[in-house]
C-alpha atoms as a PDB file:
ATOM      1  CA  UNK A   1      -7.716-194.095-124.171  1.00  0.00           C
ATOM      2  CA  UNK A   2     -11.264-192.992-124.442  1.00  0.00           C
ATOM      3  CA  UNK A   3     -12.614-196.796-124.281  1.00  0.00           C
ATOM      4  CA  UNK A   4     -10.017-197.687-121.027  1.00  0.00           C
ATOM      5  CA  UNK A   5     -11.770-196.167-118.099  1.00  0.00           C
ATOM      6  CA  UNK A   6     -15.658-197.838-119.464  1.00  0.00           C
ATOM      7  CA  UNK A   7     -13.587-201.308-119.636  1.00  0.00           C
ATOM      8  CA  UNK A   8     -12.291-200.595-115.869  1.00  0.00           C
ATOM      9  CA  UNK A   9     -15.793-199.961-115.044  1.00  0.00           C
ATOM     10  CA  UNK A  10     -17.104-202.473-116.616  1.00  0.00           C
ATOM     11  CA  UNK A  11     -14.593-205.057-114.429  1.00  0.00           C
ATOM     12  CA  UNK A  12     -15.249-203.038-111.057  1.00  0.00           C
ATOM     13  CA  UNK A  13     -19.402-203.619-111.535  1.00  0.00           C
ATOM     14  CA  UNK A  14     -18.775-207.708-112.720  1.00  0.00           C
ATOM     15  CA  UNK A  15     -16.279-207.775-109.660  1.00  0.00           C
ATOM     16  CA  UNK A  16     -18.787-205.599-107.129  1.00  0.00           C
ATOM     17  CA  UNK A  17     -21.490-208.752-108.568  1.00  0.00           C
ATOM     18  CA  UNK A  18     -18.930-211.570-107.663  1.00  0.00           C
ATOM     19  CA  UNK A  19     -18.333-210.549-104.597  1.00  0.00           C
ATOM     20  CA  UNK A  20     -22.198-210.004-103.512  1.00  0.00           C
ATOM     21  CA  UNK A  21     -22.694-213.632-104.849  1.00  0.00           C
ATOM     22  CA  UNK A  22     -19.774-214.378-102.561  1.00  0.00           C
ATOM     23  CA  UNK A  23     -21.252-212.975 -99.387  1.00  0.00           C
ATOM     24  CA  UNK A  24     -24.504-214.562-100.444  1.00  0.00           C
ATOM     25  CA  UNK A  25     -23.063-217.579-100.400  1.00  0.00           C
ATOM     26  CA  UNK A  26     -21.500-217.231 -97.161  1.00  0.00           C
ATOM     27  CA  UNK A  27     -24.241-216.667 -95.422  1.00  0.00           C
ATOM     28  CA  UNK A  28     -25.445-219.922 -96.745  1.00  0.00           C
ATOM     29  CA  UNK A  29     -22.906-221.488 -95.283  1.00  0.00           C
ATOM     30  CA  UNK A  30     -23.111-219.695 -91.797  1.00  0.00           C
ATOM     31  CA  UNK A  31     -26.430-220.534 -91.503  1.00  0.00           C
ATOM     32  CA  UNK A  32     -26.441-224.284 -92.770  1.00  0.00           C
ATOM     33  CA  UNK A  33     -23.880-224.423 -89.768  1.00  0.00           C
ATOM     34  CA  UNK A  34     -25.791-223.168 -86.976  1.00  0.00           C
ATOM     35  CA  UNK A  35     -28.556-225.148 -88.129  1.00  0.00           C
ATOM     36  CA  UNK A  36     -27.487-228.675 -88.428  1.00  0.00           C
ATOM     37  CA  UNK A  37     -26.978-229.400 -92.260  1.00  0.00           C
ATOM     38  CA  UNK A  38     -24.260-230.202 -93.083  1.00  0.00           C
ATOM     39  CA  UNK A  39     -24.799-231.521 -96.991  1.00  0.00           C
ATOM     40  CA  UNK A  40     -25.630-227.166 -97.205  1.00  0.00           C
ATOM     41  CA  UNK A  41     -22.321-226.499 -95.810  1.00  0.00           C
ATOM     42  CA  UNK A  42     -20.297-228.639 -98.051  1.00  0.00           C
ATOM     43  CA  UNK A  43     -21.615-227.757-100.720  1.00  0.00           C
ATOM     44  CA  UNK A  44     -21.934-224.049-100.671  1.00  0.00           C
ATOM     45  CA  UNK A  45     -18.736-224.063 -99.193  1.00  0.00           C
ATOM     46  CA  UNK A  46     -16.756-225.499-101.691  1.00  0.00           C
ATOM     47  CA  UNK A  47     -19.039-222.860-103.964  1.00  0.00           C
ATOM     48  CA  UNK A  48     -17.618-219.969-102.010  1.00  0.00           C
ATOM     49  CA  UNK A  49     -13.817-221.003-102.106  1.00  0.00           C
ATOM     50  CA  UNK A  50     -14.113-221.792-105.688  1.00  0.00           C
ATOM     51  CA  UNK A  51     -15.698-218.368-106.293  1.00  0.00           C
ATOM     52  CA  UNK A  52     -13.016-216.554-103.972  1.00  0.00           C
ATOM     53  CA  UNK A  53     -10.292-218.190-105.879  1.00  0.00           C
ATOM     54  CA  UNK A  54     -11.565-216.426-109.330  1.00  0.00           C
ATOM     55  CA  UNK A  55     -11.733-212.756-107.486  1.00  0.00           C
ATOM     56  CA  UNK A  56      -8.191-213.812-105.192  1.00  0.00           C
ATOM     57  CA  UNK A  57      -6.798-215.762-107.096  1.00  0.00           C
ATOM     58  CA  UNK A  58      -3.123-216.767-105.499  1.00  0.00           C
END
């Protein structure tokens, strides 16, 4: 029991990382399309809804 709640931290930091990554990555893509580039916005968005799906997954 003593080794449960460092585990559950341990997941809430790795997730807290993920989802930075995420938002990093979305920004990529938001400014890719308000600047014209369009290779930026494919490919960091298929980055971000691959990385969504491991934190969401459905």
């Amino acid at each position: 029991m003593h080794q449960l709640p460092y585990t559950l931290e341990n997941a809430l930091e790795r997730m807290e990382d993920e989802i930075e990554d995420i938002a990093k990555t979305l920004e990529k893509v938001h400014v890719a399309s308000e600047t014209n580039q369009p290779d930026t916005v494919k490919k960091e968005g298929e980055k971000y809804l691959t990385d969504v799906k491991k934190v969401l997954p459905q």
